[in-house]
PDB file of N, CA and C in Angstrom:
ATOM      1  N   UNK A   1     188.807  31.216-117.422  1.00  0.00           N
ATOM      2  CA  UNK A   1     190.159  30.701-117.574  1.00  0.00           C
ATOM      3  C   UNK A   1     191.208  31.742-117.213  1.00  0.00           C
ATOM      4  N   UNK A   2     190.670  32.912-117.506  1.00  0.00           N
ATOM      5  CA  UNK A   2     192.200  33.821-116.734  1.00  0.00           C
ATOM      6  C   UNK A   2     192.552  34.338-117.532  1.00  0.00           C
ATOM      7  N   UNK A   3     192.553  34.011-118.755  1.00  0.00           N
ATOM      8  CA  UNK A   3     193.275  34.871-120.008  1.00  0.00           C
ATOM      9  C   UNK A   3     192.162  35.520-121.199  1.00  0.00           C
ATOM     10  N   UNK A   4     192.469  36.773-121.992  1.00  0.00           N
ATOM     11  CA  UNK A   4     192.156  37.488-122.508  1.00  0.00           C
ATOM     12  C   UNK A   4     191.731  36.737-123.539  1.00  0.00           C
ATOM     13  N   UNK A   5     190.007  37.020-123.423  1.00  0.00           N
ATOM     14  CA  UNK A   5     189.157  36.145-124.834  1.00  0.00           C
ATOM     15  C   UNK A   5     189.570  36.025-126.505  1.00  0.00           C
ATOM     16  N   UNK A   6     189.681  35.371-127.363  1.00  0.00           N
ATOM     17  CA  UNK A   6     190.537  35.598-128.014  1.00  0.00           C
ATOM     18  C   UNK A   6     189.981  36.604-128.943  1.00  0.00           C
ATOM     19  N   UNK A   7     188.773  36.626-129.282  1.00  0.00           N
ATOM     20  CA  UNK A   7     188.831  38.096-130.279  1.00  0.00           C
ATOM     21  C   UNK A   7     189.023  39.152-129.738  1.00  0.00           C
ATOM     22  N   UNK A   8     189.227  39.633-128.555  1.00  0.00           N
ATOM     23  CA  UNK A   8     189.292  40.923-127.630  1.00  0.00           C
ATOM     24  C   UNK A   8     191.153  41.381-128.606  1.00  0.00           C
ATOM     25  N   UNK A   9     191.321  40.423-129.039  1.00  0.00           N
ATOM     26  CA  UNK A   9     192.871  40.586-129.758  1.00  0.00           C
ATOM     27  C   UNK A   9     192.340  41.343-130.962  1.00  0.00           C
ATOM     28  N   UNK A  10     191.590  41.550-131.505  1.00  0.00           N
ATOM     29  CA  UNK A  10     190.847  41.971-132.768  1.00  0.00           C
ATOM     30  C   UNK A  10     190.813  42.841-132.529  1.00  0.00           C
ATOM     31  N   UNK A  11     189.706  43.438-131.054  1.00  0.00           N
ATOM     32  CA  UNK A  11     189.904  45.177-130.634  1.00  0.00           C
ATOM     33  C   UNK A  11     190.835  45.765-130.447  1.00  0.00           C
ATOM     34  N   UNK A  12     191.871  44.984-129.967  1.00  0.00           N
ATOM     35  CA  UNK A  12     193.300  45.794-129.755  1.00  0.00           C
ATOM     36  C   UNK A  12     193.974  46.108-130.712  1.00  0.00           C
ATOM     37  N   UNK A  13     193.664  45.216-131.783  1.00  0.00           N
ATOM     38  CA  UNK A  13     194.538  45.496-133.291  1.00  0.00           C
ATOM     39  C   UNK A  13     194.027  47.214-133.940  1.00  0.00           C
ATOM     40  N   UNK A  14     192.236  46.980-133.903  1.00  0.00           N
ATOM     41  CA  UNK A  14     191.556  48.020-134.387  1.00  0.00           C
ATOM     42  C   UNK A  14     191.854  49.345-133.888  1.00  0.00           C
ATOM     43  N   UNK A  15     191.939  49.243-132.357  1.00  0.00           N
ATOM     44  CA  UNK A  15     192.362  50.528-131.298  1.00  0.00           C
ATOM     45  C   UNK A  15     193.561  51.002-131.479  1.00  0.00           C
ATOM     46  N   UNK A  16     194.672  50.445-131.873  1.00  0.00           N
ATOM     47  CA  UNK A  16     196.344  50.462-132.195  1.00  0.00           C
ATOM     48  C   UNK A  16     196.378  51.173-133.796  1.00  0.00           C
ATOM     49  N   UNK A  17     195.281  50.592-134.595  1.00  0.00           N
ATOM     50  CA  UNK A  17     194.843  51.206-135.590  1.00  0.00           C
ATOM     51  C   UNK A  17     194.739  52.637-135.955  1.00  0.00           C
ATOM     52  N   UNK A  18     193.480  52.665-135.204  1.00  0.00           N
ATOM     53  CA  UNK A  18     193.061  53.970-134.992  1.00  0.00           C
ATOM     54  C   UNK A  18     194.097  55.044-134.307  1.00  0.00           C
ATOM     55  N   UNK A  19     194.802  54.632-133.235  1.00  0.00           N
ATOM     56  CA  UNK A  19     196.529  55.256-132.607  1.00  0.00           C
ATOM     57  C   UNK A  19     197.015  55.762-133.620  1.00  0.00           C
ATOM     58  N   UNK A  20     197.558  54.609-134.166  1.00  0.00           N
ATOM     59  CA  UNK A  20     198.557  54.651-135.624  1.00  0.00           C
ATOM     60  C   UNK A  20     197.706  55.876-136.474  1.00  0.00           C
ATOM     61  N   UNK A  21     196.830  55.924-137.117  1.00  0.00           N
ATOM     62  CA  UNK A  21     196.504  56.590-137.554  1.00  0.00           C
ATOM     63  C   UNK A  21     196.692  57.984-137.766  1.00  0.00           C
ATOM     64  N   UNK A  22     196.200  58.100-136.106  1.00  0.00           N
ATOM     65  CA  UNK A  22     196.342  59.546-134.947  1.00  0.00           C
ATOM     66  C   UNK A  22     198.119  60.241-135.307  1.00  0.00           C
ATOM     67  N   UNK A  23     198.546  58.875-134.872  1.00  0.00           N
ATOM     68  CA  UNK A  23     200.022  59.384-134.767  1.00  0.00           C
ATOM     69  C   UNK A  23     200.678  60.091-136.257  1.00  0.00           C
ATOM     70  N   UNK A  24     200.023  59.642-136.876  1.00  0.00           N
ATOM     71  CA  UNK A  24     200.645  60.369-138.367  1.00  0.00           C
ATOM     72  C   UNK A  24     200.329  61.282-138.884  1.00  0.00           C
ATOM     73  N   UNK A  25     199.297  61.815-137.744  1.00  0.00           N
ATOM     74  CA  UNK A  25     198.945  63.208-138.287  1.00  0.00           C
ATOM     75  C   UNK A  25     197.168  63.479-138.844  1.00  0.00           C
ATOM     76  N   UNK A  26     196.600  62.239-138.669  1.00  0.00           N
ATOM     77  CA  UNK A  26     195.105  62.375-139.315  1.00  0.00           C
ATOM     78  C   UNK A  26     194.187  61.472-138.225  1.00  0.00           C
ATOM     79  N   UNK A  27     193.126  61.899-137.760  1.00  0.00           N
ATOM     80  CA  UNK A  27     192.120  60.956-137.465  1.00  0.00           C
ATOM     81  C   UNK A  27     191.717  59.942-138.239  1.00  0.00           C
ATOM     82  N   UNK A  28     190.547  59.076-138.074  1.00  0.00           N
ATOM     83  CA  UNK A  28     190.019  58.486-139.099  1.00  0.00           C
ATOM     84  C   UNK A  28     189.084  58.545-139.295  1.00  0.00           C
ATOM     85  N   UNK A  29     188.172  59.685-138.827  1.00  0.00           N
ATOM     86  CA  UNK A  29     187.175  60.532-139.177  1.00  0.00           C
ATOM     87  C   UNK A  29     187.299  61.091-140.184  1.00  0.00           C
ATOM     88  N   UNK A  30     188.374  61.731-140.220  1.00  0.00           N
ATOM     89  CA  UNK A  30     188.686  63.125-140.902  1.00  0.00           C
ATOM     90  C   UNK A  30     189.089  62.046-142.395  1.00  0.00           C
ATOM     91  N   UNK A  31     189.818  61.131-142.042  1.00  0.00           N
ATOM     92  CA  UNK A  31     189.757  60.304-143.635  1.00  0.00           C
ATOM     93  C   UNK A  31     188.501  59.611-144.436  1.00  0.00           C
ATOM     94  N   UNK A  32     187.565  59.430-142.955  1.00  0.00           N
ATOM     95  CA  UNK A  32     186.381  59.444-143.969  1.00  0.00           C
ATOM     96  C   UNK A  32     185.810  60.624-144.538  1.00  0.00           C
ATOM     97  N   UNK A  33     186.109  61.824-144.331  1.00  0.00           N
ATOM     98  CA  UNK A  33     185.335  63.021-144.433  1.00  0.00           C
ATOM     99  C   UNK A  33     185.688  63.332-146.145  1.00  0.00           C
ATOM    100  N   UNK A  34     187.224  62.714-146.704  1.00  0.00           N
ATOM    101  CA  UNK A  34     187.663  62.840-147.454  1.00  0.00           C
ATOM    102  C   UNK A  34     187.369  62.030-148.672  1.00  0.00           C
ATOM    103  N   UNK A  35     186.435  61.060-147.873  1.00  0.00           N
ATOM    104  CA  UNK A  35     185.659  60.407-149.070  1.00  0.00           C
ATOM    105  C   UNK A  35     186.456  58.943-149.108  1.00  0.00           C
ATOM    106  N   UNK A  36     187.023  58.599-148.076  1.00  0.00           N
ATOM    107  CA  UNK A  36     188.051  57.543-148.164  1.00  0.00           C
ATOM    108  C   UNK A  36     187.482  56.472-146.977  1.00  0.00           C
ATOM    109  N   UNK A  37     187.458  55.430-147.150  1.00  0.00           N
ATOM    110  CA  UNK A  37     186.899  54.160-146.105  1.00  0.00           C
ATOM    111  C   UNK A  37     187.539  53.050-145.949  1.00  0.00           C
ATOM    112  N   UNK A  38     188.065  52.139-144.974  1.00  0.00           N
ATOM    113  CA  UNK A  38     189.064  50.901-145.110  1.00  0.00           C
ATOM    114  C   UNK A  38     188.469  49.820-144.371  1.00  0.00           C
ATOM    115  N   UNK A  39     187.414  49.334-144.743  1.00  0.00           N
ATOM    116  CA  UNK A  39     186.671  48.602-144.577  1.00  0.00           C
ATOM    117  C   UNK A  39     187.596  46.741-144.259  1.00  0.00           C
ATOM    118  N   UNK A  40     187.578  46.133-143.118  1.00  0.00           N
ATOM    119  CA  UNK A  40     188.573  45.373-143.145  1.00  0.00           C
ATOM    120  C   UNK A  40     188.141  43.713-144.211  1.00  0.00           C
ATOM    121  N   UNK A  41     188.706  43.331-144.965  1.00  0.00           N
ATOM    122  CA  UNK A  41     188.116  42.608-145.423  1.00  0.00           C
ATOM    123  C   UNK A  41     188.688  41.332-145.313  1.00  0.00           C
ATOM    124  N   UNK A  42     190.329  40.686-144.249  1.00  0.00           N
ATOM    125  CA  UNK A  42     190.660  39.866-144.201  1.00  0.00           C
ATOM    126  C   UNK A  42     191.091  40.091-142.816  1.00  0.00           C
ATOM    127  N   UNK A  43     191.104  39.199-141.638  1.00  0.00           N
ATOM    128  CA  UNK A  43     191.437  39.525-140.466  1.00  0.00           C
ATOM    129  C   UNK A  43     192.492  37.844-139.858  1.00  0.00           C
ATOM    130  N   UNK A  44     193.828  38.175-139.175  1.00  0.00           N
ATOM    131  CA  UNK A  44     194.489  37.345-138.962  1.00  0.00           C
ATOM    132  C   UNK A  44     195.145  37.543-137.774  1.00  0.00           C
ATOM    133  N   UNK A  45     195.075  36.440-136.503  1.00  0.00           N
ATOM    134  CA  UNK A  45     195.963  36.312-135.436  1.00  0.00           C
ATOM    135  C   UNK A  45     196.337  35.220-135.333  1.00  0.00           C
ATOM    136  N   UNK A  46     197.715  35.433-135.015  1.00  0.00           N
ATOM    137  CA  UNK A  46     198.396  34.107-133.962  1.00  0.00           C
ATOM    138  C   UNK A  46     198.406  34.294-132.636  1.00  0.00           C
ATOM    139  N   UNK A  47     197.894  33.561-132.007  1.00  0.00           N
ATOM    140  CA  UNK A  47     198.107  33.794-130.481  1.00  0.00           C
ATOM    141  C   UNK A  47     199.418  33.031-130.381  1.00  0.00           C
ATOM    142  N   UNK A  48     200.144  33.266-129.553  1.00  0.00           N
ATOM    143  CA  UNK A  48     201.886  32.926-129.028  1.00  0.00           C
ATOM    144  C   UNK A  48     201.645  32.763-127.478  1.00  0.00           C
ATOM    145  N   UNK A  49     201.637  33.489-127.114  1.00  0.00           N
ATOM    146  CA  UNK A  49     201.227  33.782-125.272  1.00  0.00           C
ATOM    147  C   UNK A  49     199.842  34.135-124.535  1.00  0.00           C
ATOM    148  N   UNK A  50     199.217  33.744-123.628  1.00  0.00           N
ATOM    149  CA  UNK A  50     198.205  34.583-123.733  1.00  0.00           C
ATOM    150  C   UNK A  50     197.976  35.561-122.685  1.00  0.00           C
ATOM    151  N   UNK A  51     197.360  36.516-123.033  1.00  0.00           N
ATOM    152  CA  UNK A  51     197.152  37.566-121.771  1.00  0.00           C
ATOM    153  C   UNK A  51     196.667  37.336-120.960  1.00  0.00           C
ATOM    154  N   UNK A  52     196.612  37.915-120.138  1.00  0.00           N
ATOM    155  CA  UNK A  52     195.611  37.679-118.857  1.00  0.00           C
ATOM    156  C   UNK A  52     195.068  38.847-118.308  1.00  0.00           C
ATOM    157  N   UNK A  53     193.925  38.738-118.055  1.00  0.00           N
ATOM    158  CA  UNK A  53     193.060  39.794-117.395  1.00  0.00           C
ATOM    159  C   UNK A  53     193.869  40.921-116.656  1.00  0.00           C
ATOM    160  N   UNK A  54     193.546  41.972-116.784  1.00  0.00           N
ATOM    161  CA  UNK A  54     194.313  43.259-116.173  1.00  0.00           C
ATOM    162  C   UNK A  54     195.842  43.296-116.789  1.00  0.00           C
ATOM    163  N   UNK A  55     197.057  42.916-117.685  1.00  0.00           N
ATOM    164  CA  UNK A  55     197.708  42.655-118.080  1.00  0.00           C
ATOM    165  C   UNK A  55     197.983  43.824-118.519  1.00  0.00           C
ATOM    166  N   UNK A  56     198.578  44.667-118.682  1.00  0.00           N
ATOM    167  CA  UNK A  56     199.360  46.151-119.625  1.00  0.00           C
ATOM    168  C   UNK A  56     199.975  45.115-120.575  1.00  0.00           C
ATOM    169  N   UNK A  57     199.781  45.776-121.742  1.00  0.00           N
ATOM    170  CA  UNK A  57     200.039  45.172-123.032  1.00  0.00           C
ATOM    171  C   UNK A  57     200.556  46.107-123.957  1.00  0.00           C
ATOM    172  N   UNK A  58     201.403  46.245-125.256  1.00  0.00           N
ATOM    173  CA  UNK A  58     202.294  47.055-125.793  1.00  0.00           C
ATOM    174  C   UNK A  58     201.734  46.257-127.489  1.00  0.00           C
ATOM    175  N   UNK A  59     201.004  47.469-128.128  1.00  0.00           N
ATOM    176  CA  UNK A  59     200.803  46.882-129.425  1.00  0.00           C
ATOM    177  C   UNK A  59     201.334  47.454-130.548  1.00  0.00           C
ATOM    178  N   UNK A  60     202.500  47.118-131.308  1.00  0.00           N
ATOM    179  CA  UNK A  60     203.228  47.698-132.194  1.00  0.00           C
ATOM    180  C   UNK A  60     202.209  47.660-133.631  1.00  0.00           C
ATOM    181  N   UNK A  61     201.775  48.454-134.285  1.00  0.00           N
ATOM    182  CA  UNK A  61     201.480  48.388-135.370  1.00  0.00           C
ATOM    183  C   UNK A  61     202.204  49.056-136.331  1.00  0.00           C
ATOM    184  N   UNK A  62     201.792  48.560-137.505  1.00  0.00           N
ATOM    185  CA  UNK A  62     202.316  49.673-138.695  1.00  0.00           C
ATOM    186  C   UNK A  62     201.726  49.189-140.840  1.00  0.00           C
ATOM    187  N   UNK A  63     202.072  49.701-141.431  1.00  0.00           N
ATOM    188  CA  UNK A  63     201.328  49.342-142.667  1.00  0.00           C
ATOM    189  C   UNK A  63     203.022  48.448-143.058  1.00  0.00           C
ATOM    190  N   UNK A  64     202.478  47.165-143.541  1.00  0.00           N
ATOM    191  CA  UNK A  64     203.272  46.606-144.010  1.00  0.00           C
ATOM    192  C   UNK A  64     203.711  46.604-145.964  1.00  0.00           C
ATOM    193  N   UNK A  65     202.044  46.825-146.344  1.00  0.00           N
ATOM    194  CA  UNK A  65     201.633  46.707-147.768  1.00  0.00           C
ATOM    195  C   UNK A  65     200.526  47.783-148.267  1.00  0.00           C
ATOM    196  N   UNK A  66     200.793  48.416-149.586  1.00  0.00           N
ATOM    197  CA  UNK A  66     200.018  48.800-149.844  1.00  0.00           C
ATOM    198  C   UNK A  66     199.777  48.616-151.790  1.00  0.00           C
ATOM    199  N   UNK A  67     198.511  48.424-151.911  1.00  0.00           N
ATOM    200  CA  UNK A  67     198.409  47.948-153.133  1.00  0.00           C
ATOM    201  C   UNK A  67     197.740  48.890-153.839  1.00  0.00           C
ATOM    202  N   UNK A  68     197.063  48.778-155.413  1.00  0.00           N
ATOM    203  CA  UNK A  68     196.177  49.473-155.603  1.00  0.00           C
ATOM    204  C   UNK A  68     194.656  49.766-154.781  1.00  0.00           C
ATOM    205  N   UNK A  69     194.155  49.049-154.669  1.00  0.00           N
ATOM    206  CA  UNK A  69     193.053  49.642-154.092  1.00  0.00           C
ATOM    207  C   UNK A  69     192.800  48.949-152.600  1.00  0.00           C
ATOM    208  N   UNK A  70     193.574  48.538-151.646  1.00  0.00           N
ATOM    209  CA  UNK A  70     194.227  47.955-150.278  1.00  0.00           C
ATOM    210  C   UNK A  70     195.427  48.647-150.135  1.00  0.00           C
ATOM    211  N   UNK A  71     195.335  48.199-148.075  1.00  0.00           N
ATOM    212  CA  UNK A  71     196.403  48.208-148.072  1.00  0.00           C
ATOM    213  C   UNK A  71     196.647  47.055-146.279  1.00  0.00           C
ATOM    214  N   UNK A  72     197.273  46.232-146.195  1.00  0.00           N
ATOM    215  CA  UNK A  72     198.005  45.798-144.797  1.00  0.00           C
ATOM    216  C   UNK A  72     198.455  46.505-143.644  1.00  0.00           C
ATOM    217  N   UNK A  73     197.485  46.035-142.381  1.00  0.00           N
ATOM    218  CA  UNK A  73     198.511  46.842-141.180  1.00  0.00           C
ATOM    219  C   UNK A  73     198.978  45.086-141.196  1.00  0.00           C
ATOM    220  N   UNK A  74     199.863  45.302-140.102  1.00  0.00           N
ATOM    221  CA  UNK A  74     200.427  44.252-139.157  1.00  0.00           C
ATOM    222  C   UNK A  74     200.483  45.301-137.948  1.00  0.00           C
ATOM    223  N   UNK A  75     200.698  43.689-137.073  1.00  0.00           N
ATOM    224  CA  UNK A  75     200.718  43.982-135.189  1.00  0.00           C
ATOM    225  C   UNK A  75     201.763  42.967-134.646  1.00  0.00           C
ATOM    226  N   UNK A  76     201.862  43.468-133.778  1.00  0.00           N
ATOM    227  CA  UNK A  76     202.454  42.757-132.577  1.00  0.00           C
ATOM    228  C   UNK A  76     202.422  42.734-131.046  1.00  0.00           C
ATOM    229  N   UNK A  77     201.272  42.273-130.489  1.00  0.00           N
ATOM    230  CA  UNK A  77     201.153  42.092-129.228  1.00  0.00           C
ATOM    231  C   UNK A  77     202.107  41.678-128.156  1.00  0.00           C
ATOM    232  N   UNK A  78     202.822  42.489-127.037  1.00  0.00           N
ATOM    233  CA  UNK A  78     203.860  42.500-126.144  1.00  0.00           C
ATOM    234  C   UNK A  78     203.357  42.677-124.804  1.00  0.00           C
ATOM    235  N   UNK A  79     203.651  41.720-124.064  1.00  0.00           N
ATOM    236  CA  UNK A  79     203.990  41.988-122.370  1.00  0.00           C
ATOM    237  C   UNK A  79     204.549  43.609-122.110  1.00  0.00           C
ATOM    238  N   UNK A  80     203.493  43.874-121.077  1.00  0.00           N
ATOM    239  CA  UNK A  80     204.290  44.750-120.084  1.00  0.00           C
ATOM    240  C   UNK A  80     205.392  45.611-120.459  1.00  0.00           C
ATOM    241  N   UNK A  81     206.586  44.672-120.128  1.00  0.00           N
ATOM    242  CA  UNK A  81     207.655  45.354-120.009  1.00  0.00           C
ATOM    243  C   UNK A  81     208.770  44.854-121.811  1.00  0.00           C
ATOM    244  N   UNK A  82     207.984  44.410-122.508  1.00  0.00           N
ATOM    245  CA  UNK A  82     208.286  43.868-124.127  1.00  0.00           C
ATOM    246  C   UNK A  82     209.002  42.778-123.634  1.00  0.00           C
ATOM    247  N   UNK A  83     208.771  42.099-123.213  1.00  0.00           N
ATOM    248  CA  UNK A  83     210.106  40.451-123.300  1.00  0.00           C
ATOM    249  C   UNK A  83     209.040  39.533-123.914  1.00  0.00           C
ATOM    250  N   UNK A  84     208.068  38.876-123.914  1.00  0.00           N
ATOM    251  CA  UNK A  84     207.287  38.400-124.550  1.00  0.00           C
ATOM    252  C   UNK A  84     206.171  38.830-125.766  1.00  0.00           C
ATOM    253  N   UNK A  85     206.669  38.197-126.472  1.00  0.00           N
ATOM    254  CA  UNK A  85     205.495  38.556-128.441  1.00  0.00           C
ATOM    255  C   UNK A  85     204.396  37.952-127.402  1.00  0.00           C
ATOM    256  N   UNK A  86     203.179  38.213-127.238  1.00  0.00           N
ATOM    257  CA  UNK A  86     202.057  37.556-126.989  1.00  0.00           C
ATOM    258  C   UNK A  86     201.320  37.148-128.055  1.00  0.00           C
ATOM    259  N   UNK A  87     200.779  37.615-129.107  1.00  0.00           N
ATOM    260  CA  UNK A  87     200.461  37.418-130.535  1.00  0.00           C
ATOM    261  C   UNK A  87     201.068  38.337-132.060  1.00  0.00           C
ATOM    262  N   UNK A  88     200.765  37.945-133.461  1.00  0.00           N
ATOM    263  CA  UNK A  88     201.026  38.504-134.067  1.00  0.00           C
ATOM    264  C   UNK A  88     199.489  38.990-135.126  1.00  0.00           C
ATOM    265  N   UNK A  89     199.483  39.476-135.636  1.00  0.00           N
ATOM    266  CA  UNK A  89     198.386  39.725-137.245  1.00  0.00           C
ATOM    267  C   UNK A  89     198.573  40.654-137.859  1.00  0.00           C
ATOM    268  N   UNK A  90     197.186  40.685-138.521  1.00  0.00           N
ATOM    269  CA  UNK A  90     197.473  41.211-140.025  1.00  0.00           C
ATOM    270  C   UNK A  90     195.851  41.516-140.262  1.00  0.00           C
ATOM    271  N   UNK A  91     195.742  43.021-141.177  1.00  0.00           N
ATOM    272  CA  UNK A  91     194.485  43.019-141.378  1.00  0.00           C
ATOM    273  C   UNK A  91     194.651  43.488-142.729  1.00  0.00           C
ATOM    274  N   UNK A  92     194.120  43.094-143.754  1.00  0.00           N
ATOM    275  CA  UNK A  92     193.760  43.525-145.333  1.00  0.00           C
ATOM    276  C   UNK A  92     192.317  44.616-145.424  1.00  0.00           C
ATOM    277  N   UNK A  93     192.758  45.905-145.329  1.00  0.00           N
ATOM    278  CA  UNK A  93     191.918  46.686-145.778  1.00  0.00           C
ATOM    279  C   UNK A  93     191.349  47.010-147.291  1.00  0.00           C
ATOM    280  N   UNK A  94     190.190  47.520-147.639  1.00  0.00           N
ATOM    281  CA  UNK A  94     189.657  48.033-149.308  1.00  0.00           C
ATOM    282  C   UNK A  94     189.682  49.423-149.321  1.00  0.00           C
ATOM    283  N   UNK A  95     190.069  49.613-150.210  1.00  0.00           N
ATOM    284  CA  UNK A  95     189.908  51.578-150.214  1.00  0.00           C
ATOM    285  C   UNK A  95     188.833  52.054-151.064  1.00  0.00           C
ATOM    286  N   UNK A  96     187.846  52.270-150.322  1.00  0.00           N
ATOM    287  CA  UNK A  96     186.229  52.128-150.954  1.00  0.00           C
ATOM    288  C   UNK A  96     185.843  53.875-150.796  1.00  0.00           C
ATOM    289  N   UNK A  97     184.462  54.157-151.766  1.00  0.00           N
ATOM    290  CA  UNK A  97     184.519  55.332-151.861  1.00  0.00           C
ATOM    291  C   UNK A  97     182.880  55.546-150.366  1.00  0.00           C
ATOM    292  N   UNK A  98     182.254  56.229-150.876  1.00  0.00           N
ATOM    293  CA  UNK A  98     181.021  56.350-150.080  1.00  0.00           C
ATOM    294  C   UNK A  98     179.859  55.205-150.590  1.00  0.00           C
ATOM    295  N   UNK A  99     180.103  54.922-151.662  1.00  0.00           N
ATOM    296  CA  UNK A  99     179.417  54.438-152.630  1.00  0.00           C
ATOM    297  C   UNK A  99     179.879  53.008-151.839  1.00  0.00           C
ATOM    298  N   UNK A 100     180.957  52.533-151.678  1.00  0.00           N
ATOM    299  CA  UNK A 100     181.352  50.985-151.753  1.00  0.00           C
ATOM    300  C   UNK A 100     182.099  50.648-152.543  1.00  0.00           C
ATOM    301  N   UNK A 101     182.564  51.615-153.752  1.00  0.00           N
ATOM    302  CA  UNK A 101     183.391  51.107-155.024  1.00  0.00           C
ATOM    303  C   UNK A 101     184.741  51.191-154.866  1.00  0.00           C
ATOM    304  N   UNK A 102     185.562  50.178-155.128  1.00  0.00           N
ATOM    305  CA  UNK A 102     186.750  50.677-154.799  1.00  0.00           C
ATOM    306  C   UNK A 102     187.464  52.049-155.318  1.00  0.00           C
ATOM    307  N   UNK A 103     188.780  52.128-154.871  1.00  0.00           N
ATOM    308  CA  UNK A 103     189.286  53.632-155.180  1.00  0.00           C
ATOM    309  C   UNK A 103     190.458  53.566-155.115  1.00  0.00           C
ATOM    310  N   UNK A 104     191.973  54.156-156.177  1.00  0.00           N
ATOM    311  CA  UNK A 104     192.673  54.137-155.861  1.00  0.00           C
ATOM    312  C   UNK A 104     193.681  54.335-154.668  1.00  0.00           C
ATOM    313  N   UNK A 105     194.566  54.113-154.226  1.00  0.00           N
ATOM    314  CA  UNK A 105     195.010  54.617-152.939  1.00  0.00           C
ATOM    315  C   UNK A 105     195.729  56.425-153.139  1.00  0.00           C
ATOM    316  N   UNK A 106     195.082  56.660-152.640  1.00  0.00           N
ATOM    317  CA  UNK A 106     195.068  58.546-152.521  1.00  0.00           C
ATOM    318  C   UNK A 106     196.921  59.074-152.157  1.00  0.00           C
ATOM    319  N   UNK A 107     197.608  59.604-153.190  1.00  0.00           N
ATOM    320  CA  UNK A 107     198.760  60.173-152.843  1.00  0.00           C
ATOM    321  C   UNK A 107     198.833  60.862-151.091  1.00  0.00           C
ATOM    322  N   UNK A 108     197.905  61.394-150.850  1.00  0.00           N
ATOM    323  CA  UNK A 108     198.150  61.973-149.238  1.00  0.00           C
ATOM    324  C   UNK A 108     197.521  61.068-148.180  1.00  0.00           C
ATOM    325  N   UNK A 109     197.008  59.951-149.127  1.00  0.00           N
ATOM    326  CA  UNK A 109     197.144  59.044-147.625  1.00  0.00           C
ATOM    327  C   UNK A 109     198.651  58.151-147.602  1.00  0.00           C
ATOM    328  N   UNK A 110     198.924  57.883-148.842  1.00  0.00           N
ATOM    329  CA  UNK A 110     200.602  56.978-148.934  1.00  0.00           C
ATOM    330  C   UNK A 110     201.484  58.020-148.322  1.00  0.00           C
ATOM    331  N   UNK A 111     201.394  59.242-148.320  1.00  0.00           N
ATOM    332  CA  UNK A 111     202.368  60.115-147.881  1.00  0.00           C
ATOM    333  C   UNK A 111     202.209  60.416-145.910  1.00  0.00           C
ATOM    334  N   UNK A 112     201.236  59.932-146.052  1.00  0.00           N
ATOM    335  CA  UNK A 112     200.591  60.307-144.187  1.00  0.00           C
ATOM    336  C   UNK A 112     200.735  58.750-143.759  1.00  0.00           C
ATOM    337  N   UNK A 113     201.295  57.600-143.962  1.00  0.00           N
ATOM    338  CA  UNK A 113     201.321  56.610-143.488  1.00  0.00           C
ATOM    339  C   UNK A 113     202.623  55.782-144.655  1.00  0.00           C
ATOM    340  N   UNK A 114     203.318  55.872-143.678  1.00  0.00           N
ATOM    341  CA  UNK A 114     204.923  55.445-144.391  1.00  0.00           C
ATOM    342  C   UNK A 114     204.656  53.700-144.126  1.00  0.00           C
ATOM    343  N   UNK A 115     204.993  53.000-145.142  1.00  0.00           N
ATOM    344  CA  UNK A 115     205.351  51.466-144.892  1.00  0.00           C
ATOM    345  C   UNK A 115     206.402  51.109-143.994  1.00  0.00           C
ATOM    346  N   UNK A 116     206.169  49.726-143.160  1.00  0.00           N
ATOM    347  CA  UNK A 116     207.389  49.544-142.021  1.00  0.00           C
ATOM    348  C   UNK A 116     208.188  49.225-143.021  1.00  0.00           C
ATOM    349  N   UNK A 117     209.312  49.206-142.458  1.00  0.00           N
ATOM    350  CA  UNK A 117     210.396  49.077-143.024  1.00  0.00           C
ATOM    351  C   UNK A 117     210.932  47.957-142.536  1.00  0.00           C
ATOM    352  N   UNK A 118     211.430  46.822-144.044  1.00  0.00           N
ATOM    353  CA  UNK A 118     211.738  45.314-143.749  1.00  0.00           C
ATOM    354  C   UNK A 118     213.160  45.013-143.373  1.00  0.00           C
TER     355      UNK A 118
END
């Protein structure tokens, strides 16, 4: 059909993720190393537009929410040159230890990843 399969929107969220991450100063290696894991446990897109094969694409992420033991990115999938939203989502992470148990959310990870601002 020409356009970008729809979970391939899932990898882009995860990859923008992992960016985001980068950009604030930490891998997400290095946050597992710390004994910290964000295992995704709710996953959400709207498709709006759809891509198309070979397409440059612009994915805004950022943490919308953070709870006790979670926390929310959101996205926003953009054309090229940003004039078109192509999709939107949302992923609900757990803040689990090595074990699997949950864990509070760690003062230097809330401080290394600022909430967007509404």
């Amino acid at each position: 059909m020409g356009v970008l399969y729809y979970a391939e929107y899932l990898h882009l969220f995860e990859r923008s993720r992992n960016t985001y991450i980068r950009a604030c100063g930490m891998s997400y290696r290095t946050i597992e190393k710390r004994g910290l894991y964000l295992p995704v446990r709710e996953a959400q897109c709207r498709y709006r537009m759809p891509a198309r094969y070979d397409d440059l694409v612009h994915v805004r992420t950022a943490i919308s929410e953070f709870r006790r033991a979670s926390l929310r990115f959101v996205y926003e999938l953009w054309n090229e040159n940003k004039s078109q939203l192509l999709a939107t989502g949302t992923t609900q992470h757990a803040l689990i230890n090595a074990e699997g148990r949950p864990v509070p959310l760690p003062d230097w990870f809330r401080e290394l990843t600022p909430l967007r601002s509404k």
